[in-house]
Protein backbone atom coordinates (compact mmCIF):
# COMPACT_ATOMS: atom_id res chain seq x y z
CA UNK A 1 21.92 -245.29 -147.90
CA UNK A 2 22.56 -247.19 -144.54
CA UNK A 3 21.10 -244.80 -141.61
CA UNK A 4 24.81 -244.73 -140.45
CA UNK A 5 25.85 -243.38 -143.45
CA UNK A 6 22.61 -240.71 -143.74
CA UNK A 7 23.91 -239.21 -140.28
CA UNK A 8 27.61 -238.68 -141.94
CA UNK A 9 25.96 -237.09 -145.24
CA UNK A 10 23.55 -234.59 -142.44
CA UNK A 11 26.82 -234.31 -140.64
CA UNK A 12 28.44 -233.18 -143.55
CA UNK A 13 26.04 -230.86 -145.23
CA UNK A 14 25.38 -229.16 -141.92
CA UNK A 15 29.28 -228.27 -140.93
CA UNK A 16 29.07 -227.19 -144.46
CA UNK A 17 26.62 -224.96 -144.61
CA UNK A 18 27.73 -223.69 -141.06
CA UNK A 19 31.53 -223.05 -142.37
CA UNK A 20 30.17 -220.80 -145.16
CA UNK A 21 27.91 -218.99 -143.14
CA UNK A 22 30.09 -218.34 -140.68
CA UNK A 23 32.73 -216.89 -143.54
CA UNK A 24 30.55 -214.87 -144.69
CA UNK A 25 29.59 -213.14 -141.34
CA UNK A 26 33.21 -212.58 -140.10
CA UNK A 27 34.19 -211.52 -144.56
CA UNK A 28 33.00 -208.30 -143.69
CA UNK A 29 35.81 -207.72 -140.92
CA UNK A 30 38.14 -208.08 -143.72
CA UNK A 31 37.50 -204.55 -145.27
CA UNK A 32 38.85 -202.97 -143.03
CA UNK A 33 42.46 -204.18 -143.93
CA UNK A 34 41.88 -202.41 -146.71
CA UNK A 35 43.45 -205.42 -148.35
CA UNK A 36 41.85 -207.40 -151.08
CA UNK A 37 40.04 -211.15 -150.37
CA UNK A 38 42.59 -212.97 -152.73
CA UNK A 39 45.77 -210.85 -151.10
CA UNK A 40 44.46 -211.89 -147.55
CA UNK A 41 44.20 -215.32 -148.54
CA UNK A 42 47.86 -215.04 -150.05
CA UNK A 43 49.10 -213.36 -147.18
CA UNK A 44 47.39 -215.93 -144.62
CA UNK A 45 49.53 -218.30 -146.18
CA UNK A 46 52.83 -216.70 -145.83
CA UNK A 47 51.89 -215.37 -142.06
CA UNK A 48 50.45 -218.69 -140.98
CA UNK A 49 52.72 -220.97 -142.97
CA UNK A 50 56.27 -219.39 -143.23
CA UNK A 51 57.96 -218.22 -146.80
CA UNK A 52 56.46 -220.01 -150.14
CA UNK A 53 58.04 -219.99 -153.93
CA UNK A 54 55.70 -218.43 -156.03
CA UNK A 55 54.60 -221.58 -157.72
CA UNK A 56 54.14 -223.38 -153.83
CA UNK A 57 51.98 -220.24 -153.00
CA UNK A 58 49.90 -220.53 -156.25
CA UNK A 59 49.38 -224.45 -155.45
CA UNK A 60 47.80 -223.52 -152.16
CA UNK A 61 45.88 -220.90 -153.12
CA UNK A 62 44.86 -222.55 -156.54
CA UNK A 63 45.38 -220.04 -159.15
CA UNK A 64 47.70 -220.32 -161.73
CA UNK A 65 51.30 -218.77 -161.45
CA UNK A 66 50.37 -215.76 -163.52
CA UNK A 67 47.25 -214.80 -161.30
CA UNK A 68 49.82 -215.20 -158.35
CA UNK A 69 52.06 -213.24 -159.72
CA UNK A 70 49.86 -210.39 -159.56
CA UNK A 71 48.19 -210.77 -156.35
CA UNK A 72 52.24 -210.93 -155.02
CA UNK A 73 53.19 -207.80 -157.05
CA UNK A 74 50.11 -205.76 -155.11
CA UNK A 75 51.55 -207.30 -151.95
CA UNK A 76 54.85 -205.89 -152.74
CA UNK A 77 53.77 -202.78 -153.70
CA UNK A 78 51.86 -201.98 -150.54
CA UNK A 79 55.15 -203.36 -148.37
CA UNK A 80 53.10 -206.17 -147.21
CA UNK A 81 55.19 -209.07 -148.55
CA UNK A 82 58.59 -209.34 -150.07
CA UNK A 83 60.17 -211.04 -153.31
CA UNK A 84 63.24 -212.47 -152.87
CA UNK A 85 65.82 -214.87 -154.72
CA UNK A 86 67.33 -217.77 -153.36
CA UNK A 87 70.59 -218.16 -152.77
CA UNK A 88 70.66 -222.00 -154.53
CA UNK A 89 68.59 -220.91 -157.05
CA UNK A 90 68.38 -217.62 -158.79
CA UNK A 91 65.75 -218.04 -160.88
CA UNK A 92 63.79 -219.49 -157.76
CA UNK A 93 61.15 -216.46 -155.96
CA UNK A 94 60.65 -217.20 -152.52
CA UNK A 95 58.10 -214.52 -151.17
CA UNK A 96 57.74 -213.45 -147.38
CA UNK A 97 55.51 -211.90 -145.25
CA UNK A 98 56.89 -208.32 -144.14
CA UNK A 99 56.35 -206.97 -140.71
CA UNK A 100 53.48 -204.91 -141.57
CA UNK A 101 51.87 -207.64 -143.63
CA UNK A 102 51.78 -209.83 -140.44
CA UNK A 103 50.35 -206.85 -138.77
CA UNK A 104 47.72 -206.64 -140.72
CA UNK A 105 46.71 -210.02 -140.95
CA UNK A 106 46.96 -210.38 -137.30
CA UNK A 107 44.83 -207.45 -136.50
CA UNK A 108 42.35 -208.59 -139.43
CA UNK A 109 41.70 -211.67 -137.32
CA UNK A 110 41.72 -210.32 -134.35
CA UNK A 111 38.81 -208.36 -135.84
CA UNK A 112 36.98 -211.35 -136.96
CA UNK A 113 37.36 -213.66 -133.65
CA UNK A 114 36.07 -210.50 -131.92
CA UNK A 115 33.28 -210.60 -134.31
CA UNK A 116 32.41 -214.11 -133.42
CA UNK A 117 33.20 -213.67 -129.65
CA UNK A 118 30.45 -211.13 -129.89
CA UNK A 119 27.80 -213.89 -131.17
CA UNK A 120 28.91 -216.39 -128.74
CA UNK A 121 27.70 -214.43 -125.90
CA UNK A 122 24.16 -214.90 -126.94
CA UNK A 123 25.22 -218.57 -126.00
CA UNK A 124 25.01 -220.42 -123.07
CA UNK A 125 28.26 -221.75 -121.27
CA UNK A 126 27.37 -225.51 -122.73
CA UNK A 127 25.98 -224.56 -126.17
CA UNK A 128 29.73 -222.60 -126.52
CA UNK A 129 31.71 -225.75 -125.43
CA UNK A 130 29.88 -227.40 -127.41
CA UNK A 131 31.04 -225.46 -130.77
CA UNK A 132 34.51 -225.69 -129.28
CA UNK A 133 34.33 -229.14 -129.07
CA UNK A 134 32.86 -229.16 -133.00
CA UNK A 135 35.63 -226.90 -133.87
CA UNK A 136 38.46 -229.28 -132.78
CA UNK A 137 36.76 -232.16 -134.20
CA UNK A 138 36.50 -229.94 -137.68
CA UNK A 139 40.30 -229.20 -137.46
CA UNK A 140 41.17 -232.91 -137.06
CA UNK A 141 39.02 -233.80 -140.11
């Protein structure tokens, strides 16, 4: 492996390892929805991304339609998201975000930036650009 490449493959497995640890720390925020990891996910979708057809929002989230299905129906049931038919095609689902299902989603990561804002401050000013700069170059990987 050229040294070029060995500094990608460092690269890599560091922003890796980083990413998961840094899910895991903010994961426990998520509780306090009272909302379910694979709902959130779901939900993040349909907040973040506009209205999905079942099968769309089972592509993203990679589960089969069934399993989507379900987490949906839970949505629905707590109000959080909606099921509705379109107009061109009846037998088409399109489900929505409700206004409380935003809600909670946006106070969920509200909850978990505040979480990280919280370890940043044991930063200095250059060592927290520095992560914002890392963050933007993550995002436009």
């Amino acid at each position: 492996m050229s040294s070029e490449n060995s500094k990608r493959y460092k690269a890599a497995e560091a922003a890796h390892s980083a990413a998961i640890k840094l899910l895991r720390l903010v994961r426990g925020e998520d509780a306090k929805t009272g909302v379910g990891p694979a709902q959130l996910s779901a939900l993040s979708v349909l907040v973040f991304h506009g209205p999905k057809r079942l099968n769309e929002l089972a592509a993203v989230e990679q589960v089969r339609p069934p399993t989507m299905s379900r987490i949906v129906d839970g949505l629905v049931k707590q109000r959080l998201a909606r099921r509705e038919s379109r107009a061109s095609d009846r037998r088409s689902v399109e489900v929505s975000a409700t206004s409380a299902g935003r809600k909670i989603l946006l106070q969920g990561k509200a909850r978990r930036v505040h979480a990280l804002r919280r370890r940043l401050a044991a930063l200095t000013t250059e060592e927290v650009a520095t992560i914002q700069k890392a963050a933007k170059l993550m995002l436009a990987l």
